[in-house]
PDB file of N, CA and C in Angstrom:
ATOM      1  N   UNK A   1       4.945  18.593  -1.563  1.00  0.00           N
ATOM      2  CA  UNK A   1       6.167  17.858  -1.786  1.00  0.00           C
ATOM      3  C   UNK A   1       5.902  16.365  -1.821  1.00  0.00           C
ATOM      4  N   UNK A   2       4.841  15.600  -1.017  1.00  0.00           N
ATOM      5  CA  UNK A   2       4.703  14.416  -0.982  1.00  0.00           C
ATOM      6  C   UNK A   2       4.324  13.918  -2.406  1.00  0.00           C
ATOM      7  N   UNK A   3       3.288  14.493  -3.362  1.00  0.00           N
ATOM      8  CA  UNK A   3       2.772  13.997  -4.353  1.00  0.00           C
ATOM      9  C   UNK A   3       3.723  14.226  -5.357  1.00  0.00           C
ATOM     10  N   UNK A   4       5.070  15.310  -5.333  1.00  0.00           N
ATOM     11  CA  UNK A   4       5.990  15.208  -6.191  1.00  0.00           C
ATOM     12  C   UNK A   4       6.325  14.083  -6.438  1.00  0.00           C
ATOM     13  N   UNK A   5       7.076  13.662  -4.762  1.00  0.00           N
ATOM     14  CA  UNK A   5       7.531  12.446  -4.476  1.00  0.00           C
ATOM     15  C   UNK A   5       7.344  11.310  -4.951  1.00  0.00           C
ATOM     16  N   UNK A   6       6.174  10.967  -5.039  1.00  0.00           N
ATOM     17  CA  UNK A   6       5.122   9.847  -5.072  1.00  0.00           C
ATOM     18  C   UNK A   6       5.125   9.585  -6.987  1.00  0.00           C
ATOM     19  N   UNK A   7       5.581  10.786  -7.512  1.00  0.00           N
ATOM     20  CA  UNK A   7       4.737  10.872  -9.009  1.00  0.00           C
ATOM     21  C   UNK A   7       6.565  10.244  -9.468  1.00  0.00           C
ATOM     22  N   UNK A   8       7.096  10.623  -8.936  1.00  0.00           N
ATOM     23  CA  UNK A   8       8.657   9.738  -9.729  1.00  0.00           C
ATOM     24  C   UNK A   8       9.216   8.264  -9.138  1.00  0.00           C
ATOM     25  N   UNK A   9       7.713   7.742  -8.575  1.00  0.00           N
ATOM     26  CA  UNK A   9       8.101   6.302  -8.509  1.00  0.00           C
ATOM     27  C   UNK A   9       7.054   5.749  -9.332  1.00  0.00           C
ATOM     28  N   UNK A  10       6.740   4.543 -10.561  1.00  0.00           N
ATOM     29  CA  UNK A  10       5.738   4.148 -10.895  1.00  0.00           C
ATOM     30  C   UNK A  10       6.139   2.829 -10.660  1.00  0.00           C
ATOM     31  N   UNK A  11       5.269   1.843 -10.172  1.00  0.00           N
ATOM     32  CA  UNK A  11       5.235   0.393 -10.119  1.00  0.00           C
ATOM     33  C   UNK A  11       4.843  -0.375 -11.317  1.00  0.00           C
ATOM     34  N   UNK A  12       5.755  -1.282 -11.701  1.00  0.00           N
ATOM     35  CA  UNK A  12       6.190  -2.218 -12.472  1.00  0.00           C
ATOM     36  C   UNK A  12       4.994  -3.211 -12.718  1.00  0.00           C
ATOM     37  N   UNK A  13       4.770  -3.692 -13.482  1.00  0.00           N
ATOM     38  CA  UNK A  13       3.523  -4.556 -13.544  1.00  0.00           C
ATOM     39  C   UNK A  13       2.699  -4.798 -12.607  1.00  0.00           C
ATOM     40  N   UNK A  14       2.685  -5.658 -11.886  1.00  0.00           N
ATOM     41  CA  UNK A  14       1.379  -5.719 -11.218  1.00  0.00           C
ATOM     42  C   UNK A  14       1.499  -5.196  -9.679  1.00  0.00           C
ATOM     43  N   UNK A  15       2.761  -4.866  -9.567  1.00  0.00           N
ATOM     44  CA  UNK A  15       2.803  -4.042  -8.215  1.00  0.00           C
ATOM     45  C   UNK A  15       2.185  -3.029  -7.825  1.00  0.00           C
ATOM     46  N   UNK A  16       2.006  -2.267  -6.373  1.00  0.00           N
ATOM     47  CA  UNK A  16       0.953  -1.447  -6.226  1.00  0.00           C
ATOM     48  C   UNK A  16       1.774  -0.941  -4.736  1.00  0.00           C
ATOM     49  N   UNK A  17       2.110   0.140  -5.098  1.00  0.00           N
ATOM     50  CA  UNK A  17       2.348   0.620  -4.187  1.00  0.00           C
ATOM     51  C   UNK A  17       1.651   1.518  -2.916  1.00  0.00           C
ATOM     52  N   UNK A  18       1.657   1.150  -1.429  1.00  0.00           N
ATOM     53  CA  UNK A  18       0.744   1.380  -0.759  1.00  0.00           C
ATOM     54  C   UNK A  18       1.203   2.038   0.787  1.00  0.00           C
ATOM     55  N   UNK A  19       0.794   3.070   1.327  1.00  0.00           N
ATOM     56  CA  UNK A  19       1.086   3.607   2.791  1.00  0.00           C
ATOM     57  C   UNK A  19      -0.193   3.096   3.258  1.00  0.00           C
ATOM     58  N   UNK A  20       0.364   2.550   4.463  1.00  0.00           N
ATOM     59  CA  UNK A  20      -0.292   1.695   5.536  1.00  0.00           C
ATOM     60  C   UNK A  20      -0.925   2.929   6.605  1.00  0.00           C
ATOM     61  N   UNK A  21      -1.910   2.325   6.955  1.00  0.00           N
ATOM     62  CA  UNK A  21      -2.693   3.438   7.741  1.00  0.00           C
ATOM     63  C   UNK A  21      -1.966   3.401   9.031  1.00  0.00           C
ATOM     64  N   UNK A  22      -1.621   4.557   9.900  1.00  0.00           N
ATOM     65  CA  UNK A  22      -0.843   4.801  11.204  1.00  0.00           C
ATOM     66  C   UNK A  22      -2.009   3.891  12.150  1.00  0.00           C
ATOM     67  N   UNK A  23      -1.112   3.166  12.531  1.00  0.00           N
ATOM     68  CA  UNK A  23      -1.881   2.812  14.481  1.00  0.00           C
ATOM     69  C   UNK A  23      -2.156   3.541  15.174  1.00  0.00           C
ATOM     70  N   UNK A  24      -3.217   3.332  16.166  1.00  0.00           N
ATOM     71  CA  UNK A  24      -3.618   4.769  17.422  1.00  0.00           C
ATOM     72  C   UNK A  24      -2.979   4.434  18.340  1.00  0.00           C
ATOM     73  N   UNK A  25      -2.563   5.626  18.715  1.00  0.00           N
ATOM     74  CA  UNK A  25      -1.680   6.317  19.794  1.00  0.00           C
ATOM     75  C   UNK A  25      -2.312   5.947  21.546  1.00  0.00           C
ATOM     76  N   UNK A  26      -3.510   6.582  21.142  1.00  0.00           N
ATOM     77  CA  UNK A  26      -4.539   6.165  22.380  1.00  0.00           C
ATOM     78  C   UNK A  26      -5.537   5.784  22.632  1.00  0.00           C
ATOM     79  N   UNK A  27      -5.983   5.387  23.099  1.00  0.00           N
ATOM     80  CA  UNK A  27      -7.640   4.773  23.376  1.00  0.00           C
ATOM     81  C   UNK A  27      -8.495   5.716  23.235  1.00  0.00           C
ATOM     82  N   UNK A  28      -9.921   5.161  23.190  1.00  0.00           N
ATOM     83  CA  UNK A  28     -10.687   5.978  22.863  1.00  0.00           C
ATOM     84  C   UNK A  28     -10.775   7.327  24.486  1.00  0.00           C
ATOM     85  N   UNK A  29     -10.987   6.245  25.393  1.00  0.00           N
ATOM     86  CA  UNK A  29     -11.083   6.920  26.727  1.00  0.00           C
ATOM     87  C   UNK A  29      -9.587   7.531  26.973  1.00  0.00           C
ATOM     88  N   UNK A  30      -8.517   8.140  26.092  1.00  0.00           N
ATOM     89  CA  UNK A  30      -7.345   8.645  26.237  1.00  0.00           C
ATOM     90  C   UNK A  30      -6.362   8.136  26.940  1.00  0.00           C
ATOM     91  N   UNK A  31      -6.045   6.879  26.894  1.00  0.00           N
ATOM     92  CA  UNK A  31      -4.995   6.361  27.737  1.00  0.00           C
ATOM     93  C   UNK A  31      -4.011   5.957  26.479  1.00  0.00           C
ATOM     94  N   UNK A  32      -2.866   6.774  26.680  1.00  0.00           N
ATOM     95  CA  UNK A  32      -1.913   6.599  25.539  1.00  0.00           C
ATOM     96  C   UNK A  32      -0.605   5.183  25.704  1.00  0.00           C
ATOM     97  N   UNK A  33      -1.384   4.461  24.353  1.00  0.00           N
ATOM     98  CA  UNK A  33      -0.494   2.934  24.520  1.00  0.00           C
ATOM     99  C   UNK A  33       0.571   3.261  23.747  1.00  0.00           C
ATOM    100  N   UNK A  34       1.729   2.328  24.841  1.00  0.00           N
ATOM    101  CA  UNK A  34       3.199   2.644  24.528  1.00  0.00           C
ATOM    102  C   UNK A  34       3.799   1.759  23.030  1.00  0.00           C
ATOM    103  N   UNK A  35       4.549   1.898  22.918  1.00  0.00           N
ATOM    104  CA  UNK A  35       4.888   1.330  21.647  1.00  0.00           C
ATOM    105  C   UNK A  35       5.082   0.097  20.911  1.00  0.00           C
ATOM    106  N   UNK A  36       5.078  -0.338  22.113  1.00  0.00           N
ATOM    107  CA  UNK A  36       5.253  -1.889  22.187  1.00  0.00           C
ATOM    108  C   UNK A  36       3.938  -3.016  21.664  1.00  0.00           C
ATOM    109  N   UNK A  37       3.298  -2.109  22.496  1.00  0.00           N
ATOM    110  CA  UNK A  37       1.649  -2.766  22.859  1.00  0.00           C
ATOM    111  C   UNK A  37       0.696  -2.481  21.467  1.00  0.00           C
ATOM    112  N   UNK A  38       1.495  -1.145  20.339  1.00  0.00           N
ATOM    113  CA  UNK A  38       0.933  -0.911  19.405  1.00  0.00           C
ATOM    114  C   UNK A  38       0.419  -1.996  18.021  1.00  0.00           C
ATOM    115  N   UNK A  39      -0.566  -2.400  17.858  1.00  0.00           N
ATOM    116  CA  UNK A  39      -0.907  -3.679  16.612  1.00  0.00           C
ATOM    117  C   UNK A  39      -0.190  -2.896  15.174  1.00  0.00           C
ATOM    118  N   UNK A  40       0.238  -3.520  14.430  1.00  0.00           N
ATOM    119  CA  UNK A  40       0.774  -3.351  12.945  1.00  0.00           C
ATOM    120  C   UNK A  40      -0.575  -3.524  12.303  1.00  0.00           C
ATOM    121  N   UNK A  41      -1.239  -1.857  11.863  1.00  0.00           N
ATOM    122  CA  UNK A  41      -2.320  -2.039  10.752  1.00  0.00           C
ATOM    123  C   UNK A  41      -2.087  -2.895   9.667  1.00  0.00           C
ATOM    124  N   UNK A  42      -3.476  -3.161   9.437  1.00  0.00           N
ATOM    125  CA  UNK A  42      -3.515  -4.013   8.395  1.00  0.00           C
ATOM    126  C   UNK A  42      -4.320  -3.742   7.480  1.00  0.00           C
ATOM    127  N   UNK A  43      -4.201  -2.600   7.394  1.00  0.00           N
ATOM    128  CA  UNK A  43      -5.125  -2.155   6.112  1.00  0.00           C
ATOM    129  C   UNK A  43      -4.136  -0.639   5.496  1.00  0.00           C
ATOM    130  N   UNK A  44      -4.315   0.157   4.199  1.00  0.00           N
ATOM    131  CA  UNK A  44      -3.591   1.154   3.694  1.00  0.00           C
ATOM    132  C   UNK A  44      -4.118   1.715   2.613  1.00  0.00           C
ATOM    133  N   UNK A  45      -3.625   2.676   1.951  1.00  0.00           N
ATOM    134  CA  UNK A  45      -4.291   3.525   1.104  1.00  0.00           C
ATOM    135  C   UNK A  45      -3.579   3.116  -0.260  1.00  0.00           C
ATOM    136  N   UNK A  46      -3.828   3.300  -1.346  1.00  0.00           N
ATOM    137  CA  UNK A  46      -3.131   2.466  -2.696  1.00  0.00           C
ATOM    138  C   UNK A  46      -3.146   3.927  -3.139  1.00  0.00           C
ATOM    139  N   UNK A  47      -0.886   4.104  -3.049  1.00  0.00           N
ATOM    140  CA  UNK A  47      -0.464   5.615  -3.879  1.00  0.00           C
ATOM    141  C   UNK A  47      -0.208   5.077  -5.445  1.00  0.00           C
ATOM    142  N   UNK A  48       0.066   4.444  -5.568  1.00  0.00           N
ATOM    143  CA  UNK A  48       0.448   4.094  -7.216  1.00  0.00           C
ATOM    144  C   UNK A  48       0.127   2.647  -7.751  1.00  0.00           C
ATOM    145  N   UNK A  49      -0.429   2.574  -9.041  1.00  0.00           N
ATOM    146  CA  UNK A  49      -0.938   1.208  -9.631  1.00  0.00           C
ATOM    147  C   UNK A  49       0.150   0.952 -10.552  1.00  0.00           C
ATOM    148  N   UNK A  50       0.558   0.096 -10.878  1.00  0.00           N
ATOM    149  CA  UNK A  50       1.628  -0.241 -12.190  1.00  0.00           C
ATOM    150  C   UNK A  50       0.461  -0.687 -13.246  1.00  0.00           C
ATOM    151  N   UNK A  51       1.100  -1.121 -14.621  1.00  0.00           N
ATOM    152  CA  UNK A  51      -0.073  -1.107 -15.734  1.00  0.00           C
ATOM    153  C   UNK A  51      -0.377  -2.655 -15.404  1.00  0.00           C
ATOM    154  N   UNK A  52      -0.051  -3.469 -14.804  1.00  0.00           N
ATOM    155  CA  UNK A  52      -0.719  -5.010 -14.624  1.00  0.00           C
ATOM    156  C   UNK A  52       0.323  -6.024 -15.220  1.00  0.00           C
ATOM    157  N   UNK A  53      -0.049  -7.176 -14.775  1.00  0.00           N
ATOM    158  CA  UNK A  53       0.383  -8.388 -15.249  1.00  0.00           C
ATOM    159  C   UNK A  53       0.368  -8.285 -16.809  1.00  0.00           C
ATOM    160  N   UNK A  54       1.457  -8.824 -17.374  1.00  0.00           N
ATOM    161  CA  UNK A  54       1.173  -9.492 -18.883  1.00  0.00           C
ATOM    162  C   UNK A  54       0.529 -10.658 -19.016  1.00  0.00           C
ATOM    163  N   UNK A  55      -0.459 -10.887 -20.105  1.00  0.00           N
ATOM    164  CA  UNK A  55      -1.490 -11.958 -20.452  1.00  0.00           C
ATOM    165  C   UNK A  55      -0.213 -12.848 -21.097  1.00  0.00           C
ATOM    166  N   UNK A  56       0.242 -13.804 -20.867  1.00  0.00           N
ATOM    167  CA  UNK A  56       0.805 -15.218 -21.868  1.00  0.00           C
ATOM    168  C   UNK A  56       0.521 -15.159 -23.170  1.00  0.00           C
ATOM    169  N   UNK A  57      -0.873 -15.179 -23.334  1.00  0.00           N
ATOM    170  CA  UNK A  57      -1.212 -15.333 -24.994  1.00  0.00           C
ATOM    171  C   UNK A  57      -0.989 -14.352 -25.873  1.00  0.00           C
ATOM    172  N   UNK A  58      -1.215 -12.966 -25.291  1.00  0.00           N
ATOM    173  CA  UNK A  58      -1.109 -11.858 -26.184  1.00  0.00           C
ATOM    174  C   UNK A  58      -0.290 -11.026 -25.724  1.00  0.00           C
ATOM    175  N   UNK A  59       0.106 -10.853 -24.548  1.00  0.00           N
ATOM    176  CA  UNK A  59       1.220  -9.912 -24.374  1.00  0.00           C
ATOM    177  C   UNK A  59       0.936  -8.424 -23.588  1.00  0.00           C
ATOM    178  N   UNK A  60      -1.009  -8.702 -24.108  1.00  0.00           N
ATOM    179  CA  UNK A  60      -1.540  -7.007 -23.245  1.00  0.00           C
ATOM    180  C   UNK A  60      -0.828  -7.058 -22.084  1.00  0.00           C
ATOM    181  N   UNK A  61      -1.355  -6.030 -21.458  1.00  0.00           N
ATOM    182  CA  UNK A  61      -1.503  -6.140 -20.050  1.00  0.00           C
ATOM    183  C   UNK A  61      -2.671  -6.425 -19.260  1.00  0.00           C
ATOM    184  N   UNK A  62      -2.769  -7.092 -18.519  1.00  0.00           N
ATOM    185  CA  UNK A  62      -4.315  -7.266 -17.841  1.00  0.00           C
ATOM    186  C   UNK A  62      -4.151  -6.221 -16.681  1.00  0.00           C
ATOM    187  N   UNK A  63      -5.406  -5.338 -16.477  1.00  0.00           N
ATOM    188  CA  UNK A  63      -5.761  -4.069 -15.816  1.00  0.00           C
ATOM    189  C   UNK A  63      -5.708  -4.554 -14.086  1.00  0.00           C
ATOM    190  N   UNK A  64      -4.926  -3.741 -13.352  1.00  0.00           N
ATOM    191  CA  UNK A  64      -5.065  -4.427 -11.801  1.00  0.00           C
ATOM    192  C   UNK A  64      -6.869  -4.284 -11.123  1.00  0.00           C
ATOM    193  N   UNK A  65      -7.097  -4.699 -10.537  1.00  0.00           N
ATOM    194  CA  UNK A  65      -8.924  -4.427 -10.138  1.00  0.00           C
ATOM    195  C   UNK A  65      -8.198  -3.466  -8.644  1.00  0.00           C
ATOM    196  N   UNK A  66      -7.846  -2.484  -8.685  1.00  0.00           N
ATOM    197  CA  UNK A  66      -7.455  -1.985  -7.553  1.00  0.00           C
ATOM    198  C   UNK A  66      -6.547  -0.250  -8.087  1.00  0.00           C
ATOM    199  N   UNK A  67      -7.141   1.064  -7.508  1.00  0.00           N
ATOM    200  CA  UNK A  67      -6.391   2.053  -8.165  1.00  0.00           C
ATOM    201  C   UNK A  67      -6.423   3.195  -7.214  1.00  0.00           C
ATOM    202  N   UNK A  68      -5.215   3.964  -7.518  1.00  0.00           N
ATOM    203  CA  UNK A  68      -5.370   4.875  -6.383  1.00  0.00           C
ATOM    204  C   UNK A  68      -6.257   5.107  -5.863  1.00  0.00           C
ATOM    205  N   UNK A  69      -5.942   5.705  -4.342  1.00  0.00           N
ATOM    206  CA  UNK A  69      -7.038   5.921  -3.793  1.00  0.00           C
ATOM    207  C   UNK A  69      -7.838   5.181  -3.285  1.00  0.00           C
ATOM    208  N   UNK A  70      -7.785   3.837  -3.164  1.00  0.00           N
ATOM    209  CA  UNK A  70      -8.722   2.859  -2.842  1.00  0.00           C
ATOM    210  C   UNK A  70      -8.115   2.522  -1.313  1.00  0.00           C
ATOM    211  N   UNK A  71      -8.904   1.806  -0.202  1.00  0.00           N
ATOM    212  CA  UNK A  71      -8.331   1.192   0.009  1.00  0.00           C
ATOM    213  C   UNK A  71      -8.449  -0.208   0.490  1.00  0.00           C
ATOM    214  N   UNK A  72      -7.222  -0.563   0.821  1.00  0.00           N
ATOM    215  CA  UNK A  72      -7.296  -1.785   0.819  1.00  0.00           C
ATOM    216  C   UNK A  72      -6.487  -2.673   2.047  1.00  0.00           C
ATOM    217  N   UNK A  73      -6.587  -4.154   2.428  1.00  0.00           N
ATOM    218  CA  UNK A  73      -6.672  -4.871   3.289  1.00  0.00           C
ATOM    219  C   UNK A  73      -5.571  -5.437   3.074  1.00  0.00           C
ATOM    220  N   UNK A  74      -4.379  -5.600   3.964  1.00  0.00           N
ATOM    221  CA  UNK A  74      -2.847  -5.843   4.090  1.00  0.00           C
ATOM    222  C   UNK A  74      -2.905  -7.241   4.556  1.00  0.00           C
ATOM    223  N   UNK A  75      -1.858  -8.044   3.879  1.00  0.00           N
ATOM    224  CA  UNK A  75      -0.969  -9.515   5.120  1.00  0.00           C
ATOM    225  C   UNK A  75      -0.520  -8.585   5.740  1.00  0.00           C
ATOM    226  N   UNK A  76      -0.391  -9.713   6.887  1.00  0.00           N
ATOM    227  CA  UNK A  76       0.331  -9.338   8.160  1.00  0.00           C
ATOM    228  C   UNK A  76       2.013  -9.174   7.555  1.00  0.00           C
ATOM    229  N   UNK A  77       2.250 -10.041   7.179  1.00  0.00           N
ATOM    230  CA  UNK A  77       4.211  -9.962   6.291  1.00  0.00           C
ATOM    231  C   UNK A  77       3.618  -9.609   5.104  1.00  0.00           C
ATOM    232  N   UNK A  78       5.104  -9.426   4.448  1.00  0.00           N
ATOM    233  CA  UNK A  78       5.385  -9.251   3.231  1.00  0.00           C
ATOM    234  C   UNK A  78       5.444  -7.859   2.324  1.00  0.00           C
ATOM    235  N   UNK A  79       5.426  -7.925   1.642  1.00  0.00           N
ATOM    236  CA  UNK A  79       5.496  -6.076   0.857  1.00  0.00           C
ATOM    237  C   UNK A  79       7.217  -5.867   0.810  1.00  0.00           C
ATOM    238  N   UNK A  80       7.794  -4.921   0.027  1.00  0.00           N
ATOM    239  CA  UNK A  80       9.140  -4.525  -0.040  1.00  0.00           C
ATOM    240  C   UNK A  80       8.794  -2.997   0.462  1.00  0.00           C
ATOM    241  N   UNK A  81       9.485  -3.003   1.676  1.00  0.00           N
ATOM    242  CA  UNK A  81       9.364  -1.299   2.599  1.00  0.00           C
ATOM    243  C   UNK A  81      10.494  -0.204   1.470  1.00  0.00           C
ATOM    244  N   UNK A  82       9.937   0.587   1.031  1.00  0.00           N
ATOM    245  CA  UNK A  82      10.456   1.869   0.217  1.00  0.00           C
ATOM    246  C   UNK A  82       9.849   3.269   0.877  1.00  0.00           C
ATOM    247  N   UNK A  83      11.198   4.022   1.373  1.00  0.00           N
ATOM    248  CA  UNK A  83      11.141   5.338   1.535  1.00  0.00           C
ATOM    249  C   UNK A  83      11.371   6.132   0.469  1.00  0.00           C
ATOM    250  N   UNK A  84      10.880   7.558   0.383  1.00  0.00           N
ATOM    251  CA  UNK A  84      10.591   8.016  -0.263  1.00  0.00           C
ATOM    252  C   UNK A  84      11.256   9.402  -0.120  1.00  0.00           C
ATOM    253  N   UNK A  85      11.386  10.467  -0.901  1.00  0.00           N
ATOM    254  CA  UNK A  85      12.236  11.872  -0.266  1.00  0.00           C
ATOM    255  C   UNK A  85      11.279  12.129   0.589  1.00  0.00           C
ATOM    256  N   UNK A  86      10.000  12.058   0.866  1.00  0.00           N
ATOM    257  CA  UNK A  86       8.853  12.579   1.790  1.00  0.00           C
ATOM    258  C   UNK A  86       9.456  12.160   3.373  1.00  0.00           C
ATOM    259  N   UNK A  87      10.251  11.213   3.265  1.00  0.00           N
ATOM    260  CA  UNK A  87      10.681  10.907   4.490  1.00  0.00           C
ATOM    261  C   UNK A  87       9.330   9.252   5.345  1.00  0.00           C
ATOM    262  N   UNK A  88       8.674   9.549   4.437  1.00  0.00           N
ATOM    263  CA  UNK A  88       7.563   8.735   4.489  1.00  0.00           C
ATOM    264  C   UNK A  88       8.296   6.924   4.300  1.00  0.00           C
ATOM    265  N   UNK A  89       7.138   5.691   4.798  1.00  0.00           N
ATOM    266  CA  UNK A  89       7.476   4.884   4.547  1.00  0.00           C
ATOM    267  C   UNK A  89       6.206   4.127   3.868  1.00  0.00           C
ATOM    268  N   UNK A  90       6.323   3.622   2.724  1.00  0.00           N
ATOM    269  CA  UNK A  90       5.696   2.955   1.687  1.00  0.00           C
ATOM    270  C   UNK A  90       5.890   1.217   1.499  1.00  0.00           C
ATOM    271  N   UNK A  91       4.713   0.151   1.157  1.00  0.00           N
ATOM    272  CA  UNK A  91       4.967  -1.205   1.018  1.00  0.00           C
ATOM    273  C   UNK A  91       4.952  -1.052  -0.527  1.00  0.00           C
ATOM    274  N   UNK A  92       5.711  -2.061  -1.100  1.00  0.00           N
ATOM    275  CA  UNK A  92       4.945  -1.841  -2.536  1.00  0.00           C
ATOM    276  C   UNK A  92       5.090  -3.898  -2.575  1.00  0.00           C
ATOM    277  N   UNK A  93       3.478  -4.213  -3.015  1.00  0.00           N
ATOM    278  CA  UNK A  93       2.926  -5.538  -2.922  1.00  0.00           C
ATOM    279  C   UNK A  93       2.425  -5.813  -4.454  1.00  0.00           C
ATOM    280  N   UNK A  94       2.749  -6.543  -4.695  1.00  0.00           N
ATOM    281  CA  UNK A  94       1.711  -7.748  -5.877  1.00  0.00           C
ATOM    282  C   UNK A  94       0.369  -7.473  -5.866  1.00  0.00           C
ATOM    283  N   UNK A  95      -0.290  -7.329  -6.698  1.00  0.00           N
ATOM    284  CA  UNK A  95      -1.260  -7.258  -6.719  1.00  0.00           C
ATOM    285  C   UNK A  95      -2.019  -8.739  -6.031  1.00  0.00           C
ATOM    286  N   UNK A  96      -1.767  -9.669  -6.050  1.00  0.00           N
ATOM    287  CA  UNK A  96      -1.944 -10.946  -5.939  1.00  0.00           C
ATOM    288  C   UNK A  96      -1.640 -11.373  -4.121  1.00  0.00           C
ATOM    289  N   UNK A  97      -1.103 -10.614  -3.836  1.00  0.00           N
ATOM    290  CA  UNK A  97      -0.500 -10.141  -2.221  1.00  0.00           C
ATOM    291  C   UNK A  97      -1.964  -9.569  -1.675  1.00  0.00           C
ATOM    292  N   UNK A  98      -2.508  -8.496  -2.218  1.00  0.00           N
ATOM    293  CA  UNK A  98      -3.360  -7.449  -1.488  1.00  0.00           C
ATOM    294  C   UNK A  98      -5.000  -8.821  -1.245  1.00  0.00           C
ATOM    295  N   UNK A  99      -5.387  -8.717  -0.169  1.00  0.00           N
ATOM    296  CA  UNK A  99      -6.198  -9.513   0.815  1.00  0.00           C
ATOM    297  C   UNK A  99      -7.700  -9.234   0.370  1.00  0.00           C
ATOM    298  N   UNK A 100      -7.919  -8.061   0.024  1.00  0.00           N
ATOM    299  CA  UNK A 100      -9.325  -7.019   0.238  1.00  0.00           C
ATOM    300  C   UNK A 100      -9.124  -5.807  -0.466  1.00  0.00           C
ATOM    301  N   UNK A 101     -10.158  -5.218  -0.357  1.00  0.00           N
ATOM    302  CA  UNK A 101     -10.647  -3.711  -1.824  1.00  0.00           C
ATOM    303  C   UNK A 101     -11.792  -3.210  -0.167  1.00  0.00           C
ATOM    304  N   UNK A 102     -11.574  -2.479   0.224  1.00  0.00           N
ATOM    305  CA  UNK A 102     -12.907  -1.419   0.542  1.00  0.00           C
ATOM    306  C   UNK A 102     -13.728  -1.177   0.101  1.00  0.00           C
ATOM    307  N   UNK A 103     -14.959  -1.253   0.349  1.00  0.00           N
ATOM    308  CA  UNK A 103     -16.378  -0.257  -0.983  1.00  0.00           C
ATOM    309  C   UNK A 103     -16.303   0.458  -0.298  1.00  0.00           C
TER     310      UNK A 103
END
């Protein structure tokens, strides 16, 4: 059901829509931190690419350097938060927003 989900949203030019990797629950040595104390990841997985920016001169599109499946390195702000029927919660960022690419 999630990838249904996922396949009837496509991002608009150079946007890129992205689920943020979950924070840990507990330490390594099992001491479970409360909610408060939890850090806002900063990194996520890239569910959808839009076809890119338009070039000025010609009108193409220029290709995003970033595509599903990748991932990649979050600001601390920013992104527009979109839920999804998955019940899930999604950023969708600028390409120009995203910090880092993973190898």
């Amino acid at each position: 059901m999630a990838a249904h989900a996922i396949k009837k949203i496509m991002p608009m030019l150079d946007r890129i829509l992205v689920q943020r990797a979950e924070s840990m629950t507990t330490t390594k040595g099992g001491i479970v931190l409360p909610e408060k104390s939890q850090t806002k990841m900063m990194q996520g997985t890239v569910v959808a690419v839009g076809p890119g920016a338009r070039n000025n001169q010609t009108g193409a599109h220029i290709s995003p350097s970033v595509k599903e499946g990748d991932r990649v390195l979050l600001p601390e702000y920013g992104g527009t938060k979109v839920e999804l029927e998955d019940k899930k919660e999604y950023l969708l960022y600028r390409e120009s927003d995203i910090l880092a690419k993973y190898e």
